[in-house]
Protein backbone atom coordinates (compact mmCIF):
# COMPACT_ATOMS: atom_id res chain seq x y z
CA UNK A 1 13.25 17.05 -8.82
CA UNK A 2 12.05 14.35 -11.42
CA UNK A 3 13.49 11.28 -12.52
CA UNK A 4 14.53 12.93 -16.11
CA UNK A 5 16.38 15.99 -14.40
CA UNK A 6 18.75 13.07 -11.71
CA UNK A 7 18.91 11.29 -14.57
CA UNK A 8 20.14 14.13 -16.59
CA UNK A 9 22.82 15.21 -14.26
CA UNK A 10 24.30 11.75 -13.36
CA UNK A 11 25.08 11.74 -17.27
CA UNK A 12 26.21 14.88 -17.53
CA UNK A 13 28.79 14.21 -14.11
CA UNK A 14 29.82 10.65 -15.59
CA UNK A 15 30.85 12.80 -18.55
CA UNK A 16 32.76 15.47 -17.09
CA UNK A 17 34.19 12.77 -14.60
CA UNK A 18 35.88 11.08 -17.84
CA UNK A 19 36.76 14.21 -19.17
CA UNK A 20 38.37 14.96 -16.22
CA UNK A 21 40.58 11.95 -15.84
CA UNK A 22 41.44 12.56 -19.47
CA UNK A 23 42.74 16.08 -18.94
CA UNK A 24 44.61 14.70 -15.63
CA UNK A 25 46.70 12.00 -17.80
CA UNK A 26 47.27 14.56 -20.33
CA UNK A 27 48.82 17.03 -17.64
CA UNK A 28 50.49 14.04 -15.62
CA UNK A 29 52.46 12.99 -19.15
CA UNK A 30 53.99 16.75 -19.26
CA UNK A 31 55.12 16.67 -15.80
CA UNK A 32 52.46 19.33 -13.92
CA UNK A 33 52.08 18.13 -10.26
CA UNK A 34 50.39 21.38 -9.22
CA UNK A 35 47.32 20.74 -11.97
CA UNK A 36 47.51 17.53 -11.32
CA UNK A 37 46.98 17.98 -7.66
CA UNK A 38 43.76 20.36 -8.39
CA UNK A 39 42.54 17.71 -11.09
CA UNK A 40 42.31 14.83 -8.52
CA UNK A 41 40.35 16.75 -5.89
CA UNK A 42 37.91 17.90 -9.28
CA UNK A 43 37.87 14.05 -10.11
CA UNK A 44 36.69 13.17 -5.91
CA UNK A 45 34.38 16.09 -5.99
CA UNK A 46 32.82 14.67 -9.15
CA UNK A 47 32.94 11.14 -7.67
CA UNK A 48 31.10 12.60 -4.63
CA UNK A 49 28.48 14.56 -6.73
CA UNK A 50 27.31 11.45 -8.68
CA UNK A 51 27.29 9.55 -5.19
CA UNK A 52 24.69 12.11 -4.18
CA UNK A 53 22.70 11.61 -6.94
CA UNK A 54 22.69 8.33 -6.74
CA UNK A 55 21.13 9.04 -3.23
CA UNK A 56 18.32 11.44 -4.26
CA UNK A 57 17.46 9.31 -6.92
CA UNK A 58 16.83 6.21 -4.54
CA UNK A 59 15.47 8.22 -2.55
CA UNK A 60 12.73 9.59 -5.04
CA UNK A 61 11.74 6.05 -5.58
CA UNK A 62 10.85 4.98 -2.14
CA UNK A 63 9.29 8.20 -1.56
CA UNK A 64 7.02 6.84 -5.53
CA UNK A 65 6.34 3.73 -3.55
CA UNK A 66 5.19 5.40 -0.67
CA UNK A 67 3.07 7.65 -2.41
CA UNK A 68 1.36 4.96 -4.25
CA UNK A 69 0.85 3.29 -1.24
CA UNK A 70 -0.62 5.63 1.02
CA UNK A 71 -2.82 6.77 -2.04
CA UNK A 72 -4.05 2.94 -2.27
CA UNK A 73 -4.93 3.62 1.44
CA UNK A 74 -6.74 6.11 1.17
CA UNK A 75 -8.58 5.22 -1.75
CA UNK A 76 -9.81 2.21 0.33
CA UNK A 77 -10.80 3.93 3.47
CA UNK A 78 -12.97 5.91 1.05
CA UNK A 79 -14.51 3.17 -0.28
CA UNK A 80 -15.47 0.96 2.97
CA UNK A 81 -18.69 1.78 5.31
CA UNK A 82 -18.89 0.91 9.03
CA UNK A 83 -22.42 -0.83 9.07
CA UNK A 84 -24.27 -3.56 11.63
CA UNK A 85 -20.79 -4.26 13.52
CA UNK A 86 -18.73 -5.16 10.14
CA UNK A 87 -16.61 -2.94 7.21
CA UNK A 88 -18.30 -2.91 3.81
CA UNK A 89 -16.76 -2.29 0.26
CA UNK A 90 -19.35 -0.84 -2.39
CA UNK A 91 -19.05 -2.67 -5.51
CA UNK A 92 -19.32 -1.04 -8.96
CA UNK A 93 -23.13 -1.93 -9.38
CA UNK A 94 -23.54 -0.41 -5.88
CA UNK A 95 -24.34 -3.38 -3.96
CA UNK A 96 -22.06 -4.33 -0.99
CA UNK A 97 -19.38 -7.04 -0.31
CA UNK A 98 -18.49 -8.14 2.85
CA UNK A 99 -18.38 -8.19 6.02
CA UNK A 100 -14.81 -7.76 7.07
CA UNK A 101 -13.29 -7.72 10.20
CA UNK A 102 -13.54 -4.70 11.92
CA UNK A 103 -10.24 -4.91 14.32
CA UNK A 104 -7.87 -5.89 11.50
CA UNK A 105 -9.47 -2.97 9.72
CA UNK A 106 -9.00 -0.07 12.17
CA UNK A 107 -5.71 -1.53 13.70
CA UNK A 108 -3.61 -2.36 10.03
CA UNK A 109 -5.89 -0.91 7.90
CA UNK A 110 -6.28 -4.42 5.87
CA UNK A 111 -9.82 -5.61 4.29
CA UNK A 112 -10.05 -9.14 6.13
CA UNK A 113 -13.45 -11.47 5.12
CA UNK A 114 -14.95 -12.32 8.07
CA UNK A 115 -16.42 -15.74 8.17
CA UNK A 116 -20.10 -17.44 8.46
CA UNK A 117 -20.91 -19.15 11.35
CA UNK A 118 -24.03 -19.40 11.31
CA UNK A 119 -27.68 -17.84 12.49
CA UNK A 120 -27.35 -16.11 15.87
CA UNK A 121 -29.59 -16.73 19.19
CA UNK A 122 -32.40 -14.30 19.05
CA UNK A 123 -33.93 -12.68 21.98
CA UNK A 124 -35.50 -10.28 20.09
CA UNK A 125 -37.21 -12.03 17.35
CA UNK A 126 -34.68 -10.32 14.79
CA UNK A 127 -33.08 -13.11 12.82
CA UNK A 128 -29.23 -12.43 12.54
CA UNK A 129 -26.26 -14.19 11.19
CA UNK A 130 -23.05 -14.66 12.71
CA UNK A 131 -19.67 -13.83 11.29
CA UNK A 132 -16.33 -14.46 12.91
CA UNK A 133 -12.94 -12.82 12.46
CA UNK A 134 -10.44 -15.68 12.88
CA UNK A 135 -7.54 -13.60 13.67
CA UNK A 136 -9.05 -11.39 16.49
CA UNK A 137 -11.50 -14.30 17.21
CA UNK A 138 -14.40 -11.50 17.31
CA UNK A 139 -17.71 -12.27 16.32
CA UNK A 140 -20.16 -9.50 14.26
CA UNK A 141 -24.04 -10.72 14.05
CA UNK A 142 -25.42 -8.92 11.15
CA UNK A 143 -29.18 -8.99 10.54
CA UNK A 144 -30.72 -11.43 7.94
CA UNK A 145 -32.67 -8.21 6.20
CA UNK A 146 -29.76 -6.25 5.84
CA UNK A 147 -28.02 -9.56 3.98
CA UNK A 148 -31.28 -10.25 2.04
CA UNK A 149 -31.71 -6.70 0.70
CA UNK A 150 -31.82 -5.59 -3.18
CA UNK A 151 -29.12 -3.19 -2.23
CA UNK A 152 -26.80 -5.26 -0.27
CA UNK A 153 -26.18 -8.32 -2.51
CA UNK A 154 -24.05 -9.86 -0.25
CA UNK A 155 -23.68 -13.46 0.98
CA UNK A 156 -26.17 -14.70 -1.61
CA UNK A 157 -25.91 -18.21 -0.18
CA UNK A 158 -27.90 -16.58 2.63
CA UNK A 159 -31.10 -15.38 0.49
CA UNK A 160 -33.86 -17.52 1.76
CA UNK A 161 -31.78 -19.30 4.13
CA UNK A 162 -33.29 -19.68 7.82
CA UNK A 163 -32.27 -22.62 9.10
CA UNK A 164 -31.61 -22.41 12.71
CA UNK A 165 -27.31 -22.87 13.83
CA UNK A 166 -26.52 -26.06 14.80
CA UNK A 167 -25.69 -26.10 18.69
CA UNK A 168 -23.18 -28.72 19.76
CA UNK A 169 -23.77 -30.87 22.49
């Protein structure tokens, strides 16, 4: 049922609600307690009908709202790849942004921006960059090609950068 069609018949029982009560003082002014009787249950029945459609038609909008909302989810889990230990969006030019978080991602379904740490210790002489999710304190180490490349055009503060992460003593 659409929003035109409640709509439509919450008018049309407001209306015959009035008309109702109109015909009941009419009758009540000649003396009828019989019709007047029958009139009263028409007017609660009436009363009751436009309480119901009051109902569906709250109802219709939280079930709009949830719609919309599980069609914005699924619109972004269409949208984001699982690559080198992070989520990835693909931008309109069809580069990537990112990384975020890949816990907040698959446990609330929420695009969270991990954030730079730093270059990672290397024991396999492939330079990689650390990224941290604050919130599930996890860290992702993404390799500095895959940040660097013409088709990832992601963290361009990176591009060229390979200065070694500062350990505290």
């Amino acid at each position: 049922m659409d929003l035109t069609a409640i709509s439509g018949g919450i008018g049309a029982a407001t209306q015959t609600l009035n008309l109702l009560k109109n015909i009941g003082e009419g009758i009540k002014a000649t003396g009828k307690s019989e019709v007047i009787a029958q009139l009263i249950e028409a007017q609660l029945a009436m009363m009751d009908l436009l309480q119901k459609h009051q109902e569906a038609l709250n109802q219709n909008q939280e079930l709009r709202d949830r719609i919309k909302k599980l069609e914005a989810a699924i619109e972004t889990k269409a949208q984001v790849k699982f690559l080198h230990e992070a989520y990835w969006t693909t931008l309109a030019d069809g580069s990537l942004d990112g990384p975020f978080s890949p816990q907040q991602f698959d446990q609330f379904g929420k695009l969270v921006r991990m954030h730079y740490r730093g270059l990672a210790p290397s024991s396999d002489g492939i330079e990689r960059h650390e990224f941290c999710c604050l919130t599930a304190n996890k860290i992702s180490e993404i390799p500095t090609k895959f940040l660097t490349d013409e088709n990832a055009k992601v963290c361009p503060q990176l591009r060229g950068n390979s200065q070694k992460k500062s350990n505290p003593s």
